[in-house]
Protein backbone atom coordinates (compact mmCIF):
# COMPACT_ATOMS: atom_id res chain seq x y z
CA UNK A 1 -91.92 -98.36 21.65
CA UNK A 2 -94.05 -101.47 20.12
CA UNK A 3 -91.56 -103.55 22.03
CA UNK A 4 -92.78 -102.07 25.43
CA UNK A 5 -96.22 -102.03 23.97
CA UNK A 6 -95.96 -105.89 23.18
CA UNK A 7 -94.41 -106.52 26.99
CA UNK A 8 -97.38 -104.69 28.06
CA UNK A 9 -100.10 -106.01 26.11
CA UNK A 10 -98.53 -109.86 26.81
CA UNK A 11 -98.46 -109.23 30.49
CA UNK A 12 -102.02 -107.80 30.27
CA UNK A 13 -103.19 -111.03 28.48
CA UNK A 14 -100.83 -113.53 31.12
CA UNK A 15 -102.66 -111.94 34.06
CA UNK A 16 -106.07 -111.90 32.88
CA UNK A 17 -106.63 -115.58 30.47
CA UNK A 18 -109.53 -116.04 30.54
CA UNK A 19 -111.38 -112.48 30.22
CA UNK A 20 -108.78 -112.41 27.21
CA UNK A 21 -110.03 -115.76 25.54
CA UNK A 22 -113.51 -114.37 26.00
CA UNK A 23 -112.84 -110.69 24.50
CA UNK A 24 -111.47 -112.20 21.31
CA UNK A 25 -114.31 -115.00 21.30
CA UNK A 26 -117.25 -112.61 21.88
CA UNK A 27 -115.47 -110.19 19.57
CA UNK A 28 -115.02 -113.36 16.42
CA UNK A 29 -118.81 -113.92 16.95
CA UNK A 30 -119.81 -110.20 16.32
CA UNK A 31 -117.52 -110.21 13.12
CA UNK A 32 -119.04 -114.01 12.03
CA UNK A 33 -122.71 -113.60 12.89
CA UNK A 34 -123.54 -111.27 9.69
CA UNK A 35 -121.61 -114.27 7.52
CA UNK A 36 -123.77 -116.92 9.16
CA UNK A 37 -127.17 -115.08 9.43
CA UNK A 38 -127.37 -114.19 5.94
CA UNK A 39 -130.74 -114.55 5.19
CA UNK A 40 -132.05 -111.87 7.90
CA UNK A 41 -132.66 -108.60 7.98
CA UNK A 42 -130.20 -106.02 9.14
CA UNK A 43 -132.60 -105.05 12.25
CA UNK A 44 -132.64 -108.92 13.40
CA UNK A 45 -128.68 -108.97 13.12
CA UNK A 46 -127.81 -105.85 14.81
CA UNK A 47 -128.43 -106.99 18.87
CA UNK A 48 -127.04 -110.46 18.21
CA UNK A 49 -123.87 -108.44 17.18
CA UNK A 50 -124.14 -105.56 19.66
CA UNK A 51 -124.60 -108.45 22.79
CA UNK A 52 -121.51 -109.60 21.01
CA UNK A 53 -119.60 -106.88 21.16
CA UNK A 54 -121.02 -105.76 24.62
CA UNK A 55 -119.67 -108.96 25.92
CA UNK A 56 -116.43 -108.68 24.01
CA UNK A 57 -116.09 -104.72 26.04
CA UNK A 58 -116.76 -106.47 29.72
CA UNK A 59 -114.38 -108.84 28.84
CA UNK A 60 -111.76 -106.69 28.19
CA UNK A 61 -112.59 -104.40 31.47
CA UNK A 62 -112.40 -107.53 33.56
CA UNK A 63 -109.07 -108.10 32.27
CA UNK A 64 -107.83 -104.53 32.43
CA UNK A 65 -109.03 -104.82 36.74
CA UNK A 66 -107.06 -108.60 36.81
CA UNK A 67 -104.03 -106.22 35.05
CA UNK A 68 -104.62 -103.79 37.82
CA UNK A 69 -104.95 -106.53 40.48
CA UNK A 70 -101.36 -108.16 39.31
CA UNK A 71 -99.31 -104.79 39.77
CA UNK A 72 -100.75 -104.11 42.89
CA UNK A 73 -99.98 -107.79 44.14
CA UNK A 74 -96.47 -107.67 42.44
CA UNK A 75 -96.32 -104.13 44.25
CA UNK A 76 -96.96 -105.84 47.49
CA UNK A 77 -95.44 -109.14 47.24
CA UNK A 78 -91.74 -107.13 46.24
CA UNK A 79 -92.09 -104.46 49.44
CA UNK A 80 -93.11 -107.40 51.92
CA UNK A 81 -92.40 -110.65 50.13
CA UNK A 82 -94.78 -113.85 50.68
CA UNK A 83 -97.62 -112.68 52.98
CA UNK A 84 -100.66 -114.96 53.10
CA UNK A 85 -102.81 -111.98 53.37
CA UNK A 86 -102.37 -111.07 50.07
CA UNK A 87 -103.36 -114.27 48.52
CA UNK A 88 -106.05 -114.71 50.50
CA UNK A 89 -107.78 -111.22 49.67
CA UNK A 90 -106.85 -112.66 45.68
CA UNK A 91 -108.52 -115.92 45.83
CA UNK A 92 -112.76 -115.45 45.14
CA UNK A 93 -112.09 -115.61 41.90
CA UNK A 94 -110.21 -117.71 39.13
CA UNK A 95 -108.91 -114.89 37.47
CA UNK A 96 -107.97 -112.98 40.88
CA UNK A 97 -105.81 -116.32 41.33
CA UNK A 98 -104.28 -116.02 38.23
CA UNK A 99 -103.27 -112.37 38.27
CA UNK A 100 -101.52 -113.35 41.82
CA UNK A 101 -99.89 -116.40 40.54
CA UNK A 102 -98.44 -114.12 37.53
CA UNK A 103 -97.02 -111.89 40.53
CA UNK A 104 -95.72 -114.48 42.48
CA UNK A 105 -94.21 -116.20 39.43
CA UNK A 106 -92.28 -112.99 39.00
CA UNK A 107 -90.88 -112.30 42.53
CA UNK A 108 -89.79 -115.72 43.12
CA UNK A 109 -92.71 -117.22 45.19
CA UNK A 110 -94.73 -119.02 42.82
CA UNK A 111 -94.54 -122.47 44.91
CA UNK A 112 -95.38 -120.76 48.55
CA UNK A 113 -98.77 -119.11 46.31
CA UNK A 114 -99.64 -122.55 44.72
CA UNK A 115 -99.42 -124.29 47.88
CA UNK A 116 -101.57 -121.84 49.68
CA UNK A 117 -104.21 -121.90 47.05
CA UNK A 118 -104.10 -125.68 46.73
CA UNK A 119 -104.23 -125.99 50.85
CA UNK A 120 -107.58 -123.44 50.54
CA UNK A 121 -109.29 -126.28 48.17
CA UNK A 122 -108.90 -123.91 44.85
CA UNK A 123 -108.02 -126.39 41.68
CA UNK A 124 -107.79 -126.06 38.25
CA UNK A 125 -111.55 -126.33 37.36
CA UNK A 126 -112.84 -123.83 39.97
CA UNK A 127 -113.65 -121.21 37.43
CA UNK A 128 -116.23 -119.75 38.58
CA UNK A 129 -116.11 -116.56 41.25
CA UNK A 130 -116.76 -117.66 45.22
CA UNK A 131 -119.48 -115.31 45.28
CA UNK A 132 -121.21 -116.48 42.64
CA UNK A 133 -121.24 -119.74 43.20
CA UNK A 134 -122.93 -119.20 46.80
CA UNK A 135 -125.47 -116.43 45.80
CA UNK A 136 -125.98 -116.15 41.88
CA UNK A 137 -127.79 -112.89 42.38
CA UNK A 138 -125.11 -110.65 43.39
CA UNK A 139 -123.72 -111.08 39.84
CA UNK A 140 -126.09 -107.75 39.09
CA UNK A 141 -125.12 -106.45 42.39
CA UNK A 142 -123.18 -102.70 42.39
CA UNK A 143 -120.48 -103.80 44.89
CA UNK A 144 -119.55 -107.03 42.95
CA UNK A 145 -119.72 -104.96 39.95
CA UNK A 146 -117.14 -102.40 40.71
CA UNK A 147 -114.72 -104.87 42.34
CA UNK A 148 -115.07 -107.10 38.96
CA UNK A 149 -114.33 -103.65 36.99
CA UNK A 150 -112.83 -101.56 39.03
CA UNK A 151 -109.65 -100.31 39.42
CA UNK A 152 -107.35 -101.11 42.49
């Protein structure tokens, strides 16, 4: 049982690395803030560590939709193999990338998903989602919010 829960929880943090890093950062600063703000009140402490924490919880529900992103990919990529549609509808976002590279790595086609990704322009410091980089505003939008959290 804690072996499967390990697997699980390792996958989870392999598809989604850098909502992970974030959820454990965000959630280090809500646990260090009362240490290094010693010399205010309770009231001025409480929403630096409650934005903390509130950050730390959307970090984790981006990485649980990445999670759900990766078995739907791996779901895909096993029934029809390497199918450039299904990169493509994985690539506004760095962490969409990485949750598909995690399924192709798995199924074998790890070089065919690179070498689309690279021929679309995406490298390693394109962190930042497609959307947001064109319109900043539809951050706060419903429809990018529920494909950023929701569930596929």
């Amino acid at each position: 049982m804690l072996a499967a829960l390990q697997h699980h929880l390792t996958l989870c943090i392999r598809a989604a690395p850098w909502p992970s890093c974030f959820a454990v950062l965000f959630a280090l600063s809500a646990l260090l803030l009362p240490c290094l703000l010693k010399e205010y009140s309770y009231w001025m402490k409480l929403p630096a560590m409650l934005t903390s924490l509130g950050g730390s919880l959307l970090s984790v529900l981006d990485g649980r939709g990445r999670y759900s992103e990766y078995r739907r990919v791996l779901k895909l990529l096993r029934r029809y193999g390497f199918k450039r549609k299904i990169f493509h509808s994985m690539s506004r976002s760095r962490c969409q990338r990485d949750a598909a590279l995690l399924a192709a790595r798995q199924t074998g086609h790890l070089h065919s998903a690179k070498d689309f990704y690279r021929a679309c322009g995406y490298r390693w410091f394109h962190l930042l989602p497609d959307d947001l980089v064109e319109e900043p505003r539809r951050y706060l939008s419903v429809g990018y919010l529920k494909g950023t959290f929701g569930t596929a």
